[in-house]
Protein backbone atom coordinates (compact mmCIF):
# COMPACT_ATOMS: atom_id res chain seq x y z
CA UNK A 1 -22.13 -1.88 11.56
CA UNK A 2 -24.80 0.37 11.61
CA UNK A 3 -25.93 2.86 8.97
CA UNK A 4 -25.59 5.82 11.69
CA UNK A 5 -21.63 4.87 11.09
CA UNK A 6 -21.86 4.93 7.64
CA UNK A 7 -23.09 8.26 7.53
CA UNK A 8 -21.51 9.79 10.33
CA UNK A 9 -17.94 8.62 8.31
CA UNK A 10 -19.86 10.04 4.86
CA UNK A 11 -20.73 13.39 6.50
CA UNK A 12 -16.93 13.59 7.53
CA UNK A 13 -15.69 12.46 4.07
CA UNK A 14 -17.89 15.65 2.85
CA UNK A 15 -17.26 17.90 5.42
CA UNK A 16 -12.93 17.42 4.89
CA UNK A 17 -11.26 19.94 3.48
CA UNK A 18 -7.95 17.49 2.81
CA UNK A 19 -8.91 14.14 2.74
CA UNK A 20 -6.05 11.23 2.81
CA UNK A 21 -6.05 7.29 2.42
CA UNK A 22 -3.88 5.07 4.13
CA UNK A 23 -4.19 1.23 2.71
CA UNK A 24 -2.23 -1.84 3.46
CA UNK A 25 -2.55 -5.78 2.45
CA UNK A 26 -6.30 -5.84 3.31
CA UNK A 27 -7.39 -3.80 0.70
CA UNK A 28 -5.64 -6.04 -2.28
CA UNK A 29 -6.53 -9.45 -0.70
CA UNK A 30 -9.69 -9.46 -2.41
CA UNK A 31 -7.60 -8.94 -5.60
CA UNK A 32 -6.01 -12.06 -4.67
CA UNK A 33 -3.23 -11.24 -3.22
CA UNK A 34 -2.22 -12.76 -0.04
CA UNK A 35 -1.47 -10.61 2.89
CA UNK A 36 2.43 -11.25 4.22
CA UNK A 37 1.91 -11.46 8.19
CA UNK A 38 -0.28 -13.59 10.15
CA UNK A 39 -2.38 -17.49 9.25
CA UNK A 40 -1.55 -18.41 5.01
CA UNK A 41 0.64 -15.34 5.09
CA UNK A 42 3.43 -14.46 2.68
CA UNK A 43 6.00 -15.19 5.28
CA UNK A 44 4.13 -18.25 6.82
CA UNK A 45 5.21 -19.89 4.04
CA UNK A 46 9.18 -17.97 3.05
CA UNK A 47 11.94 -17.37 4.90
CA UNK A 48 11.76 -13.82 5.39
CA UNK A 49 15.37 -13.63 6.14
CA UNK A 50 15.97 -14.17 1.87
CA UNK A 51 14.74 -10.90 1.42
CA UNK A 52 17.41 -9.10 3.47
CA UNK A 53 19.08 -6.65 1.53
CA UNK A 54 22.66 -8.02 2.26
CA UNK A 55 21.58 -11.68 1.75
CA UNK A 56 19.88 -10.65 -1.58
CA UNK A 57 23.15 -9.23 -2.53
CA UNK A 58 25.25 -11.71 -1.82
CA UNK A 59 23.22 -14.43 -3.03
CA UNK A 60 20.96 -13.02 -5.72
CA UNK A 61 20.27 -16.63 -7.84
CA UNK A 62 18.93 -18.03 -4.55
CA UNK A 63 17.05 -14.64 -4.05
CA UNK A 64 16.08 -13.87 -7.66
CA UNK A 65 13.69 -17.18 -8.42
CA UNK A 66 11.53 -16.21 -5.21
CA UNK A 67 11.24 -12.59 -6.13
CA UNK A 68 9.54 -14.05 -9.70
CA UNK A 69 7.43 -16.21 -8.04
CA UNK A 70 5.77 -14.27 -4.90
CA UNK A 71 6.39 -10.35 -6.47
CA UNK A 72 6.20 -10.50 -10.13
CA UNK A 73 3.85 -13.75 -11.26
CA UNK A 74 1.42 -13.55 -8.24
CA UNK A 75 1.07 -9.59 -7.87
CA UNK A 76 1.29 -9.60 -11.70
CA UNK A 77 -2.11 -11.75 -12.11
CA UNK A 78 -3.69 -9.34 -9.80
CA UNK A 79 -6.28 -6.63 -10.44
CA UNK A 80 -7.94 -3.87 -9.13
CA UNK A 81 -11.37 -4.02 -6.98
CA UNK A 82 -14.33 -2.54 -6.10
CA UNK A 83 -12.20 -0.79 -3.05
CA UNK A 84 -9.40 0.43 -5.00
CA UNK A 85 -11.75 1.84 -7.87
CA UNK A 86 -13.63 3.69 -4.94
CA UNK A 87 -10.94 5.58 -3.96
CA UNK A 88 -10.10 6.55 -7.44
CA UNK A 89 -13.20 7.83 -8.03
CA UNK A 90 -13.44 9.42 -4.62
CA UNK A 91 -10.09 11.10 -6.17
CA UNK A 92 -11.68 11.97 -9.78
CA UNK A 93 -14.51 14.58 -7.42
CA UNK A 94 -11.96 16.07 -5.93
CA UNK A 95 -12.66 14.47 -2.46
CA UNK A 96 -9.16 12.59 -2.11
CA UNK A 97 -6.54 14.21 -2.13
CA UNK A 98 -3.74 11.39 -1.97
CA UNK A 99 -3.08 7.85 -0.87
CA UNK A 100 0.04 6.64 1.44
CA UNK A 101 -0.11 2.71 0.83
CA UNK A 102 2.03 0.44 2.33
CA UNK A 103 1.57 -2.04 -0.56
CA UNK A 104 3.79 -2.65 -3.56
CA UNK A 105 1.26 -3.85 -6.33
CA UNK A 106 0.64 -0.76 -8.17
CA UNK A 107 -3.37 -1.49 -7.88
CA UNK A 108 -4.45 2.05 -6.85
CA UNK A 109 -2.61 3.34 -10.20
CA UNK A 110 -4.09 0.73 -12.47
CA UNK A 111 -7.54 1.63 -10.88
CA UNK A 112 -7.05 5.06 -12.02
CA UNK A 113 -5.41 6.86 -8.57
CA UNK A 114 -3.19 9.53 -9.59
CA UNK A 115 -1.31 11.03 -6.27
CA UNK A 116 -0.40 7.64 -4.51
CA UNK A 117 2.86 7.23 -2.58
CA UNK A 118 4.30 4.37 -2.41
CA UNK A 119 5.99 3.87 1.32
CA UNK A 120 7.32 0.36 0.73
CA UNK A 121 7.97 0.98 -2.93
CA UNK A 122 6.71 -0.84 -6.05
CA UNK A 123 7.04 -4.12 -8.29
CA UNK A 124 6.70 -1.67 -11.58
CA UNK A 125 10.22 -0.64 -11.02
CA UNK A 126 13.94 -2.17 -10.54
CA UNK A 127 17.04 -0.27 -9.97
CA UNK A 128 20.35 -1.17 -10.92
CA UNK A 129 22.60 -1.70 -8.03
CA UNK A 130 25.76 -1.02 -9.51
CA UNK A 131 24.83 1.76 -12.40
CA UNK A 132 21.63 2.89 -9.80
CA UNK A 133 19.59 3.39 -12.93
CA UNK A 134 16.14 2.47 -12.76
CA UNK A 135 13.90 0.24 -15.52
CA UNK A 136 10.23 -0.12 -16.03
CA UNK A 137 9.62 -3.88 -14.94
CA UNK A 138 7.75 -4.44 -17.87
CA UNK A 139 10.86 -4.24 -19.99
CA UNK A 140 13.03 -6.83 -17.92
CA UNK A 141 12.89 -9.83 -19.35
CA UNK A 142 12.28 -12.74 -16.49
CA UNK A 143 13.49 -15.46 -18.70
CA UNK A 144 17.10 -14.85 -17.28
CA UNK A 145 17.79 -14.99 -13.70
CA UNK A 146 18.83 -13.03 -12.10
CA UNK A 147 18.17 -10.29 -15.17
CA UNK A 148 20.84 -8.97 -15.77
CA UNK A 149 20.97 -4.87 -16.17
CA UNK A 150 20.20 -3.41 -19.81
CA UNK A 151 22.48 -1.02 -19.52
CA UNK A 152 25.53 -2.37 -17.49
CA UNK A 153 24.92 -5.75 -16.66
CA UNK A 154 25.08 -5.51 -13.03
CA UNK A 155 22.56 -6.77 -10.22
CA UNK A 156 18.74 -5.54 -10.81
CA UNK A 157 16.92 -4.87 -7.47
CA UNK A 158 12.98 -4.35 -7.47
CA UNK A 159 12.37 -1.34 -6.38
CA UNK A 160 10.35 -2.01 -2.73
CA UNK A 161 11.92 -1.94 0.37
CA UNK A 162 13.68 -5.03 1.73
CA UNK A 163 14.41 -5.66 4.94
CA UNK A 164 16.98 -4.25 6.69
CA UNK A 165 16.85 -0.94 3.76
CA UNK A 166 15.26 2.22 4.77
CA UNK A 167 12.50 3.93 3.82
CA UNK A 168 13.20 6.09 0.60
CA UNK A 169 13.63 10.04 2.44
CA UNK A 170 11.16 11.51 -0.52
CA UNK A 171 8.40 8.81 -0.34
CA UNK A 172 8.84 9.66 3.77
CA UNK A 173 8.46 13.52 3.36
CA UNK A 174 5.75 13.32 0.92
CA UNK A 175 3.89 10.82 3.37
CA UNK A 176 4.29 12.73 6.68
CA UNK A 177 3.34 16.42 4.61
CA UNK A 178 -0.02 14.89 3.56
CA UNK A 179 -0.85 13.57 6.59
CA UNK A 180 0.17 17.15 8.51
CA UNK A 181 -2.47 18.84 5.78
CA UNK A 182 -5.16 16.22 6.07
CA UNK A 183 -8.10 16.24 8.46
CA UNK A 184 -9.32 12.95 7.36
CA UNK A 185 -7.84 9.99 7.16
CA UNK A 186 -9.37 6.97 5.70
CA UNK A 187 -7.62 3.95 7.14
CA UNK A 188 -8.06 0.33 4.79
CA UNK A 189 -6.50 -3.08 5.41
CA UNK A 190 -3.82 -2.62 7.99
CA UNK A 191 -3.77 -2.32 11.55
CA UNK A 192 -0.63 -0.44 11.35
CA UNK A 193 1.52 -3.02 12.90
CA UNK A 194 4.69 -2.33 10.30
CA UNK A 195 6.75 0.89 11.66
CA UNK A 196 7.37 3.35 10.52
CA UNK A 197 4.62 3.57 7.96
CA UNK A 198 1.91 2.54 10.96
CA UNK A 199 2.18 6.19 12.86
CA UNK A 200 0.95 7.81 9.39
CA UNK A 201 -2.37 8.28 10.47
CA UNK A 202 -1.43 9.41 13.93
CA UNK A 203 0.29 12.31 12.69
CA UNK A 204 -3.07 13.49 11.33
CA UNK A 205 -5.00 12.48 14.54
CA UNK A 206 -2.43 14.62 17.04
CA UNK A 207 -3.53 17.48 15.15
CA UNK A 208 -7.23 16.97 15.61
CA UNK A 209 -7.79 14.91 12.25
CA UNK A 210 -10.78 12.62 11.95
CA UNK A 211 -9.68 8.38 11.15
CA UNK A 212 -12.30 6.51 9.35
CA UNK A 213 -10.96 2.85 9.78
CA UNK A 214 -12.25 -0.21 7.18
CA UNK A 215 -10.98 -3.64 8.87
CA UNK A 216 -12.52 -6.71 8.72
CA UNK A 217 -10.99 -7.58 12.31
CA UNK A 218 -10.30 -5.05 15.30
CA UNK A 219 -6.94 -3.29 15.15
CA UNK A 220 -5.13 -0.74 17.45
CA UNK A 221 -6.32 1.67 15.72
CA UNK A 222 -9.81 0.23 16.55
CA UNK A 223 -9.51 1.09 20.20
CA UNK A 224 -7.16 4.16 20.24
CA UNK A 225 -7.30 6.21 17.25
CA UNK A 226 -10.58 5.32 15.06
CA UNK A 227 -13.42 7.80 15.03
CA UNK A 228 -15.22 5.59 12.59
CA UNK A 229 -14.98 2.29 12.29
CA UNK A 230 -16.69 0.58 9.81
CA UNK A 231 -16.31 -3.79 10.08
CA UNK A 232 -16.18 -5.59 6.99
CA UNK A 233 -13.90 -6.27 3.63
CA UNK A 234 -12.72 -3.69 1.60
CA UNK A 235 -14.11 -4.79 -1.59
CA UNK A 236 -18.00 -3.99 0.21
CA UNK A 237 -17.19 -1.59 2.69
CA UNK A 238 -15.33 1.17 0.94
CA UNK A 239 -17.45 1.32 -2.38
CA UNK A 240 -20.61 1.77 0.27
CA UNK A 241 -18.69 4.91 2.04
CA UNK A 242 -17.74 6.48 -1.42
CA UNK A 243 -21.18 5.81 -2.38
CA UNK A 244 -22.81 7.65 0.72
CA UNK A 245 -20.22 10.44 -0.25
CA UNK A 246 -21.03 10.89 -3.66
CA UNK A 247 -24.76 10.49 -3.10
């Protein structure tokens, strides 16, 4: 990558007057998460057909011991990095005006993000299937499985989307209006492959919006959508744009 890139992408970063991040798995792999598609993935390794919502329903003690191990001990080890802590100082200028992630590890909040929406939902929460109230995760005790709810005793469901569940109508909204107001999008760690969440930053390129894309491989929106594209991981490539930013 040349530095002509790197400050082309900087000058545009500047020069925004609603600037917008859209992150998936690459951007928390260096936090040690594994991504869940492709070689070593997630679901290289599970049967992604567990995590259907009707399957988890009916057979939540098959269900429930996977959850634990893949969404609450791995993702719970995890921290933030250099490329999350970027963007939430990008954020604390005033130069960010809100993150659409497709991740569910609450990293951009525990770096210190404060508008992030979460399109696939979150591991910090769980919502009671039968009474629909929701509990901090923190407070469920894992010990039992599957927890039962505090307040009724019915089936707890973590809050991110399963398959065959639709996306949550305010998390949509929320998405789609900041990417109609923004005029830069900085795309990190996802090639935009998961629909609907992967036409996000098309919305703000059909209106004449400038992408900035961080990948560490060639994506679609490499070839098609990326004004900027900037090789390399996260973890390096994102605290060197912020950097050039902030000066």
């Amino acid at each position: 990558m040349s530095n002509h890139a790197l400050e082309n992408a900087a000058k545009a970063l500047r020069d925004g007057r609603c600037v917008m991040a859209f992150t998936g798995a690459g951007i928390s792999v260096e936090s040690g998460i594994p991504p869940f598609r492709g070689p070593g993935g997630v679901w290289s390794r599970y049967d992604p057909d567990k995590f259907e919502k009707n399957y988890f329903k009916c057979h939540p003690e098959e269900v429930w011991p996977l959850l634990k191990e893949i969404f609450f001990d791995m993702l719970g080890r995890a921290k933030p990095n250099p490329a999350h802590r970027a963007l939430a100082d990008l954020e604390a200028v005033g130069r960010l005006h809100g993150i659409v992630t497709q991740n569910i590890d609450g990293l951009h909040q525990e770096a210190g993000s404060r508008v992030v929406h979460e399109y696939h939902g979150s591991t910090r929460r769980m919502q009671c299937m039968k009474c629909r109230k929701f509990f901090d995760s923190r407070d469920i005790s894992l010990e039992t499985l599957p927890p039962p709810c505090p307040v009724c005793g019915g089936l707890l469901k973590p809050d991110f989307v399963f398959f065959g569940e639709g996306i949550p109508s305010d998390v949509h909204h929320a998405s789609v209006d900041l990417a109609r107001q923004a005029d830069v999008c900085l795309v990190i760690g996802t090639g935009g492959t998961v629909q609907p969440a992967g036409r996000i930053p098309y919305v703000v390129k059909n209106h004449g919006g400038v992408i900035i894309e961080i990948n560490l491989y060639d994506t679609d929106y490499s070839y098609r959508t990326s004004d900027y594209y900037l090789q390399g991981k996260a973890g390096q490539m994102t605290p060197e744009l912020v950097q050039a930013v902030l000066g």
